[in-house]
N, C-alpha and C. Protein backbone atom coordinates (compact mmCIF):
# COMPACT_ATOMS: atom_id res chain seq x y z
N UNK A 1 -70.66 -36.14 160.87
CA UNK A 1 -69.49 -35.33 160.55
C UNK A 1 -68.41 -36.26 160.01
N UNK A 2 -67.72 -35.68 158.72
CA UNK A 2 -66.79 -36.72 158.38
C UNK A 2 -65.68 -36.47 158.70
N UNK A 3 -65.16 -36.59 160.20
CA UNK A 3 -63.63 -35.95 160.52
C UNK A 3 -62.60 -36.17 159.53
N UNK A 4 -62.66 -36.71 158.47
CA UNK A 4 -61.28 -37.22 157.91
C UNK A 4 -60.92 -36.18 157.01
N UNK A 5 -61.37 -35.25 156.68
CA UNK A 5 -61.61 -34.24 156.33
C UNK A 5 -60.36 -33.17 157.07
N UNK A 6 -60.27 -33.54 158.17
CA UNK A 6 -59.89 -32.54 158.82
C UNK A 6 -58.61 -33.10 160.20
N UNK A 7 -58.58 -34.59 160.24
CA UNK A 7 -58.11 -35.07 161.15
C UNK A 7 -57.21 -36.15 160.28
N UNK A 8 -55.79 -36.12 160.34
CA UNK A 8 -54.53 -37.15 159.50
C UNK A 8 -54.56 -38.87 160.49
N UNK A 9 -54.66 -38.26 161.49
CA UNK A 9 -54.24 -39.17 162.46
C UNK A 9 -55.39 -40.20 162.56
N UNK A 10 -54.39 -41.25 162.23
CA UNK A 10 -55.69 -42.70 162.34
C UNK A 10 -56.37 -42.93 164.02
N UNK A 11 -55.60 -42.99 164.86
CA UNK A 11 -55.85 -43.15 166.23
C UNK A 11 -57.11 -41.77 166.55
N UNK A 12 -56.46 -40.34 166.37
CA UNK A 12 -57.06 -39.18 166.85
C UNK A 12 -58.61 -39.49 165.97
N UNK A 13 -58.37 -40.23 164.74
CA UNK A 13 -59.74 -40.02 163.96
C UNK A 13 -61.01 -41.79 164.95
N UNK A 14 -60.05 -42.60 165.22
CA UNK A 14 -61.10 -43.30 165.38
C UNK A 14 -61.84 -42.93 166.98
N UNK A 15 -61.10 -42.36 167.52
CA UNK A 15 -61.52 -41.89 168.84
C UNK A 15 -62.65 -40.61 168.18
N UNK A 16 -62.23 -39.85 167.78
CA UNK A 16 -63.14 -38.56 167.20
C UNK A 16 -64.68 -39.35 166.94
N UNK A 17 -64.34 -40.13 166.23
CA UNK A 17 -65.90 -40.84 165.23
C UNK A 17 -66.60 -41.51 166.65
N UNK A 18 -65.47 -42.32 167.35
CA UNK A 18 -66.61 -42.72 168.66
C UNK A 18 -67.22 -41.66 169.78
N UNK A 19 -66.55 -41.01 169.81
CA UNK A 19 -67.29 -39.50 170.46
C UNK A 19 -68.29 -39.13 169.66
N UNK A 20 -68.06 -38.99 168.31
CA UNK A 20 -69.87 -38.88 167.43
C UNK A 20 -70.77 -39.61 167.61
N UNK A 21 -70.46 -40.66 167.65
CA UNK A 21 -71.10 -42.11 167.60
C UNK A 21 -72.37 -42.01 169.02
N UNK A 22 -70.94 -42.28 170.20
CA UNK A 22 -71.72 -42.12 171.39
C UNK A 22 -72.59 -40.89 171.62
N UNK A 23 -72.36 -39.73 171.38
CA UNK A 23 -73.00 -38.21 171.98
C UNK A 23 -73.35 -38.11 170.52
N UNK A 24 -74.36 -38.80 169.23
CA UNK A 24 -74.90 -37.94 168.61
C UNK A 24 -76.42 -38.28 168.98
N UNK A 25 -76.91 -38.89 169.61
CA UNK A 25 -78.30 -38.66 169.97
C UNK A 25 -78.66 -38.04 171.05
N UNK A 26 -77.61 -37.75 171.61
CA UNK A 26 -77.96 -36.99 172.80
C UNK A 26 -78.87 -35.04 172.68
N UNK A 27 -77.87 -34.75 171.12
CA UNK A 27 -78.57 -33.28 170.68
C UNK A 27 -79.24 -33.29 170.03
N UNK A 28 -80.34 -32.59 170.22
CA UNK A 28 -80.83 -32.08 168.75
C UNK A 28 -81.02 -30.32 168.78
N UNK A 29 -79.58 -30.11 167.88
CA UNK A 29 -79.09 -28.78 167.79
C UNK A 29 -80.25 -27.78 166.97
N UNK A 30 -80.39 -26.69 167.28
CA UNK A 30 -81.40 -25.65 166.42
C UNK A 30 -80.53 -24.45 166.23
N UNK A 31 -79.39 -24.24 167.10
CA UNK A 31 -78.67 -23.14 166.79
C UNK A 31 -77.95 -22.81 167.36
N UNK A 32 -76.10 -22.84 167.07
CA UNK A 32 -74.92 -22.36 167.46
C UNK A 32 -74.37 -21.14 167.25
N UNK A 33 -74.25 -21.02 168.42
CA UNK A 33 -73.26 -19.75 168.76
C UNK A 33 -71.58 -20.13 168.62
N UNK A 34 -70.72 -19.61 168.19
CA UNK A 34 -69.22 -19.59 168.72
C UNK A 34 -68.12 -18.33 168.98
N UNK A 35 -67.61 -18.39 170.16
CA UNK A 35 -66.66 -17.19 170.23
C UNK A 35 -65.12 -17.75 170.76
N UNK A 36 -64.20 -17.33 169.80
CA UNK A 36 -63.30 -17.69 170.19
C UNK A 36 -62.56 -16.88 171.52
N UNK A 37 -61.80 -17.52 172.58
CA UNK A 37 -61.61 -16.91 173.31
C UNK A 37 -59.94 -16.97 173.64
N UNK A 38 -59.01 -17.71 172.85
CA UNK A 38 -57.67 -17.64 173.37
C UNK A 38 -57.26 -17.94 171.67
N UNK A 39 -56.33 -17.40 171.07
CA UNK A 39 -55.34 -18.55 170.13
C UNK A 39 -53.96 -17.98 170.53
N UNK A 40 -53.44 -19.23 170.60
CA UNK A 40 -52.29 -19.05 170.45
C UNK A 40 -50.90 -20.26 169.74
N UNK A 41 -49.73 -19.28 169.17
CA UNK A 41 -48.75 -20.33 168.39
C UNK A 41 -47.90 -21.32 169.74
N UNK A 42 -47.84 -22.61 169.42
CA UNK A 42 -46.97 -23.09 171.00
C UNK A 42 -45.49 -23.13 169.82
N UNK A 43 -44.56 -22.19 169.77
CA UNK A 43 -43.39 -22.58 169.60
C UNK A 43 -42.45 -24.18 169.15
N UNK A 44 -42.75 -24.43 170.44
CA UNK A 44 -41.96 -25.82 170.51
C UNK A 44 -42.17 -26.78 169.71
N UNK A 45 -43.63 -26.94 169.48
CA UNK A 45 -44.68 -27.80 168.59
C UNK A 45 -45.07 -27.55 167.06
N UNK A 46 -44.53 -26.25 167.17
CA UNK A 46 -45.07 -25.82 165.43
C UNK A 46 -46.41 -25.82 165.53
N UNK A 47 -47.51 -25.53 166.19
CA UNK A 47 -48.70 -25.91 166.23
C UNK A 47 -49.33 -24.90 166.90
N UNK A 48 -50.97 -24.79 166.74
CA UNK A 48 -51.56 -23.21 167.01
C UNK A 48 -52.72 -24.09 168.34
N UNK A 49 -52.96 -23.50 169.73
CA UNK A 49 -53.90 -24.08 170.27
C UNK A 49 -54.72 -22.82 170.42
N UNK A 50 -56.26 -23.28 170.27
CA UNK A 50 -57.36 -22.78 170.06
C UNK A 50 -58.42 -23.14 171.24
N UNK A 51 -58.93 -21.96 171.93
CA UNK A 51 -59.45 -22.36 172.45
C UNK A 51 -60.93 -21.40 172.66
N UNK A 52 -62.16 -22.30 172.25
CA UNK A 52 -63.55 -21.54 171.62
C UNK A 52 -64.42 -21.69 172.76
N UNK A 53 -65.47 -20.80 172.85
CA UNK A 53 -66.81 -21.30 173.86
C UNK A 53 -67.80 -21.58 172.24
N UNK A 54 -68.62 -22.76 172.73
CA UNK A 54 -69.70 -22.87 172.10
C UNK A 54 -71.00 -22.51 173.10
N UNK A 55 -72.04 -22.12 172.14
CA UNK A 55 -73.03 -22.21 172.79
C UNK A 55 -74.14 -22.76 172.13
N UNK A 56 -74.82 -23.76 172.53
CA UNK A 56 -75.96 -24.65 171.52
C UNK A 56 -77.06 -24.16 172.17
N UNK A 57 -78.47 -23.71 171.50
CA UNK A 57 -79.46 -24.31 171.82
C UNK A 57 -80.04 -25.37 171.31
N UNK A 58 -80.72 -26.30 172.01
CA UNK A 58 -81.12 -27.82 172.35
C UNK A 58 -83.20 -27.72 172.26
N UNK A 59 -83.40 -28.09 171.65
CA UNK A 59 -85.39 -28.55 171.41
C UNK A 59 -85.53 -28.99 172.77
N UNK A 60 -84.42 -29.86 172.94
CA UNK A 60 -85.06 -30.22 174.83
C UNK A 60 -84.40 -29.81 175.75
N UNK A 61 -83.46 -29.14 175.93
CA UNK A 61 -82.55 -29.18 176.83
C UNK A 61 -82.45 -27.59 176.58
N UNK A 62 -82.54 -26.73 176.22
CA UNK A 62 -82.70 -25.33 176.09
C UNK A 62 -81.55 -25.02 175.76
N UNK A 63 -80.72 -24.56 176.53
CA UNK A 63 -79.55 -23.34 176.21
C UNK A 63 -78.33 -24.35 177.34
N UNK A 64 -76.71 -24.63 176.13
CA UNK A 64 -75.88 -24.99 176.72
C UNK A 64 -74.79 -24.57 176.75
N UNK A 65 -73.55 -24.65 177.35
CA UNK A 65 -72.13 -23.88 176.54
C UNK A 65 -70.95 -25.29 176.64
N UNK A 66 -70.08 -24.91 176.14
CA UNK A 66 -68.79 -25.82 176.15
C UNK A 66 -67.96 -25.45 175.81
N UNK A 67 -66.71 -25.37 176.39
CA UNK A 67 -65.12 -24.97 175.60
C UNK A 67 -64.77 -25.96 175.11
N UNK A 68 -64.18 -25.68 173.97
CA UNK A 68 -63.51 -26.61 173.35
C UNK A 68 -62.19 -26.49 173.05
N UNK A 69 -61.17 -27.02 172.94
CA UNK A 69 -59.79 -26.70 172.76
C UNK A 69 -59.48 -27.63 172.17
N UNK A 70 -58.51 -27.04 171.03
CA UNK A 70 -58.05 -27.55 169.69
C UNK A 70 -56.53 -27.42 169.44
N UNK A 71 -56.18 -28.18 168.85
CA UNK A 71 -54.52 -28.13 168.30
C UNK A 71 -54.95 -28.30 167.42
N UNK A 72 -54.11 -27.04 166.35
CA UNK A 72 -53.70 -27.29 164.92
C UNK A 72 -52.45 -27.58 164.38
N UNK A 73 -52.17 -28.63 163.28
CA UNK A 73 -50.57 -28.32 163.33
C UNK A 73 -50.34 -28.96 161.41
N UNK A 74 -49.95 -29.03 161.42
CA UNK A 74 -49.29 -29.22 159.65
C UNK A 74 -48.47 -30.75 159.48
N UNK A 75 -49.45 -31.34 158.55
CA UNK A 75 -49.37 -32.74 158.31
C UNK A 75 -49.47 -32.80 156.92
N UNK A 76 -48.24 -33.68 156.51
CA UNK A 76 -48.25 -33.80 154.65
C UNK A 76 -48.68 -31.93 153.92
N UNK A 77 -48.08 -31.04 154.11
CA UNK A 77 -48.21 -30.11 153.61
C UNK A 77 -49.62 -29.02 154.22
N UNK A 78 -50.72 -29.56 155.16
CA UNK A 78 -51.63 -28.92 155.08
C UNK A 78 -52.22 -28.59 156.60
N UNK A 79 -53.18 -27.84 156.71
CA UNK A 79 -53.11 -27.78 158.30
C UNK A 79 -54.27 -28.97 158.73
N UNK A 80 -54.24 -29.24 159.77
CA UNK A 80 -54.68 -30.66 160.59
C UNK A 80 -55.28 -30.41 161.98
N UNK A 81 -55.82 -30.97 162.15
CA UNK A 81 -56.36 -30.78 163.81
C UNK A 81 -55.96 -32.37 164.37
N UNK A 82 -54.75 -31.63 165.16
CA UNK A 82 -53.72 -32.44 165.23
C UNK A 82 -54.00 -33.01 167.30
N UNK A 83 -55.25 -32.72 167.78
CA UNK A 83 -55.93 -33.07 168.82
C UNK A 83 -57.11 -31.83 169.74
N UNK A 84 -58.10 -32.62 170.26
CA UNK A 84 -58.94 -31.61 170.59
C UNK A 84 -59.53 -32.32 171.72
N UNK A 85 -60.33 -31.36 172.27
CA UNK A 85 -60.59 -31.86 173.90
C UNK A 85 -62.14 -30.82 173.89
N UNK A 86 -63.36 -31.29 174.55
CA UNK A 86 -64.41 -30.90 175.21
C UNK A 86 -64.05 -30.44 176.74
N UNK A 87 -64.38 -29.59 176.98
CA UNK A 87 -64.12 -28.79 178.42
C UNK A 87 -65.39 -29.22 178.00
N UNK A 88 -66.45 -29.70 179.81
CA UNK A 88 -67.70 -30.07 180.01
C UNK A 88 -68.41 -28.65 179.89
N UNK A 89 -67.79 -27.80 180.47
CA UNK A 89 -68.50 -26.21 180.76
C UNK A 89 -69.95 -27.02 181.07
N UNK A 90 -70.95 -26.16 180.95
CA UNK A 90 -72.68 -26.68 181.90
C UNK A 90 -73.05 -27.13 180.84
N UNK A 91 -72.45 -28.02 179.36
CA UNK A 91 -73.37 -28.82 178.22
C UNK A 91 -73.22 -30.55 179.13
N UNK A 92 -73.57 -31.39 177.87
CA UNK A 92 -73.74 -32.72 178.67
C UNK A 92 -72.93 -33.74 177.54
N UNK A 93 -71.98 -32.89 177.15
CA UNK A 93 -71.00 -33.65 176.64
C UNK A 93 -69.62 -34.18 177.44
N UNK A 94 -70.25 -35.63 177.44
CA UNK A 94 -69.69 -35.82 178.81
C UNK A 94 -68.23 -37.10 178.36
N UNK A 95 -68.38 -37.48 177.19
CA UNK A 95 -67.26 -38.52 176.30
C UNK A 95 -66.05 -38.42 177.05
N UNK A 96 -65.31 -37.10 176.60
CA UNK A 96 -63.88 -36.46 176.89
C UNK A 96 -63.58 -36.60 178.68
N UNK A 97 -64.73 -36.12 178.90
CA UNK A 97 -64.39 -36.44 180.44
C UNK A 97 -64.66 -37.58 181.35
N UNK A 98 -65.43 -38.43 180.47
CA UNK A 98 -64.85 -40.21 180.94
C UNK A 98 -63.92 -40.70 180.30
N UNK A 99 -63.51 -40.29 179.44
CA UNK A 99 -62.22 -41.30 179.09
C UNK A 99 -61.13 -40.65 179.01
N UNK A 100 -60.95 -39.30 179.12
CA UNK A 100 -59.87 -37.95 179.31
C UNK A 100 -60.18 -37.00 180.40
N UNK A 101 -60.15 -38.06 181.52
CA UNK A 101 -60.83 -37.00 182.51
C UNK A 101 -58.94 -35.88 182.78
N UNK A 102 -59.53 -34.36 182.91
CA UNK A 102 -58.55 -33.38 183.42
C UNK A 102 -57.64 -33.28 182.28
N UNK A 103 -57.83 -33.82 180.76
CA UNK A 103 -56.92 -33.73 179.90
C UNK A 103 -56.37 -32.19 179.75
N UNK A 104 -55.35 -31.76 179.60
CA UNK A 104 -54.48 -30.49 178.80
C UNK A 104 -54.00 -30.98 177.47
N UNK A 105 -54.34 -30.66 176.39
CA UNK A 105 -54.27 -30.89 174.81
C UNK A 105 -53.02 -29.80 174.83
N UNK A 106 -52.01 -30.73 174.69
CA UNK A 106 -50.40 -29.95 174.88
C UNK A 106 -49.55 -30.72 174.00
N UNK A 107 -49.76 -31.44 173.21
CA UNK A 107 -49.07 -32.33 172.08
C UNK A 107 -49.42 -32.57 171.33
N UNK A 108 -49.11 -32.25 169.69
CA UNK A 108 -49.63 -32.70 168.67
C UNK A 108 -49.43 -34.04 168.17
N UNK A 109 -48.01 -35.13 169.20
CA UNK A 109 -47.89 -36.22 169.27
C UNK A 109 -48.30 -37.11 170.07
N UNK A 110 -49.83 -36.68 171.02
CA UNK A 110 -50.03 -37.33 171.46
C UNK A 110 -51.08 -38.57 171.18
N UNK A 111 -51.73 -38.77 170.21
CA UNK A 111 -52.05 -39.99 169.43
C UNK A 111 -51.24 -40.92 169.21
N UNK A 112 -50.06 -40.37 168.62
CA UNK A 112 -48.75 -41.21 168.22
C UNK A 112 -48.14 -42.27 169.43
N UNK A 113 -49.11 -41.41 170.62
CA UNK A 113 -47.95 -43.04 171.98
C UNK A 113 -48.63 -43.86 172.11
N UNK A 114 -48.64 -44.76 171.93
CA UNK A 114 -48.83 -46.34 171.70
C UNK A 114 -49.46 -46.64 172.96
N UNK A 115 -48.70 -46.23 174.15
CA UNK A 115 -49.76 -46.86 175.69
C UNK A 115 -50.57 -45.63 176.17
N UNK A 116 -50.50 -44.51 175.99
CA UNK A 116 -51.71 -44.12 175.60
C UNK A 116 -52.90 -44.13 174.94
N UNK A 117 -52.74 -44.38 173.75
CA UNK A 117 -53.71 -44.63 172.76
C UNK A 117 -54.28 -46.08 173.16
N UNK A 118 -53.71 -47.33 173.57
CA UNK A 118 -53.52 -48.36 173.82
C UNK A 118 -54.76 -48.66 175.39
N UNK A 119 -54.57 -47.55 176.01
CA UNK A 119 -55.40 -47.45 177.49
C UNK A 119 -56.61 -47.03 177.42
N UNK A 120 -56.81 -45.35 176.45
CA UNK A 120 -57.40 -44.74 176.10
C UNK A 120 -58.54 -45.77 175.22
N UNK A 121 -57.97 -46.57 174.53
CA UNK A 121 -59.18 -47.23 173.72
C UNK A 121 -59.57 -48.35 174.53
N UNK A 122 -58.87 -49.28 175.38
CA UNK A 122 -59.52 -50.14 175.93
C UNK A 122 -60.73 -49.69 176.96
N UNK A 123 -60.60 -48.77 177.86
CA UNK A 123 -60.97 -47.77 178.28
C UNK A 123 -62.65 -47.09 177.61
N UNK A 124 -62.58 -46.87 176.68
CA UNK A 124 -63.40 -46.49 175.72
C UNK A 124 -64.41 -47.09 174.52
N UNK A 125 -63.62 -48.57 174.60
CA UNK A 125 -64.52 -49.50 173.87
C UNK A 125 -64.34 -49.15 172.26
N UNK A 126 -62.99 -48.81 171.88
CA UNK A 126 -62.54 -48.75 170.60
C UNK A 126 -61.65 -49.70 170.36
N UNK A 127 -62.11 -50.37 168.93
CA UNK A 127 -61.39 -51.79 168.56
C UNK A 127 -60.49 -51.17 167.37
């Protein structure tokens, strides 16, 4: 997946690519389901949070689900996915919740803090 496509943020993108990195051999996808189950505008932020169930089936692992929750928000003129988070739900995507364990995706500036991002990558094994 080429997040850059879709992600402004240098920090939010190199974390994104190591979550591919680490959890892409873990699937081998045959067929997604998605239903969205919340959107909403957060005011304060200018920004829309989204929040989807997936459901994969897996060649080995059969049938899984996961929430996912998304911020969208508007960068250089266009819309952005301005941070996102894996809820474990019963899949085995397990990235987000070792290195963001209990995260709430409630800031579209949260890439932007320096000792966050700073913890988060040492943490995570991003150079």
């Amino acid at each position: 997946i080429d997040f850059s496509e879709y992600i402004s943020n240098v920090n939010l993108l190199k974390y994104s690519n190591r979550r591919n990195a680490v959890e892409i051999h873990v699937y081998d996808i045959k067929e997604v389901y998605i239903g969205i189950e919340q959107a909403t505008f957060v005011r304060e932020d200018r920004c829309f949070r989204i929040s989807y169930a997936v459901y994969a089936e897996d060649s080995r692992l059969g049938g899984f689900s996961d929430v996912v929750e998304i911020l969208i928000s508007v960068a250089d003129g266009k819309l952005v996915v301005a941070d996102w988070y894996i809820v474990r739900g019963s899949g085995i995507s397990s990235f987000d919740e070792s290195y963001r364990p209990n995260t709430t995706i409630s800031s579209p500036d949260v890439w932007n803090n320096e000792e966050f991002v700073k913890s988060l990558f040492k943490r995570a094994g991003i150079e």
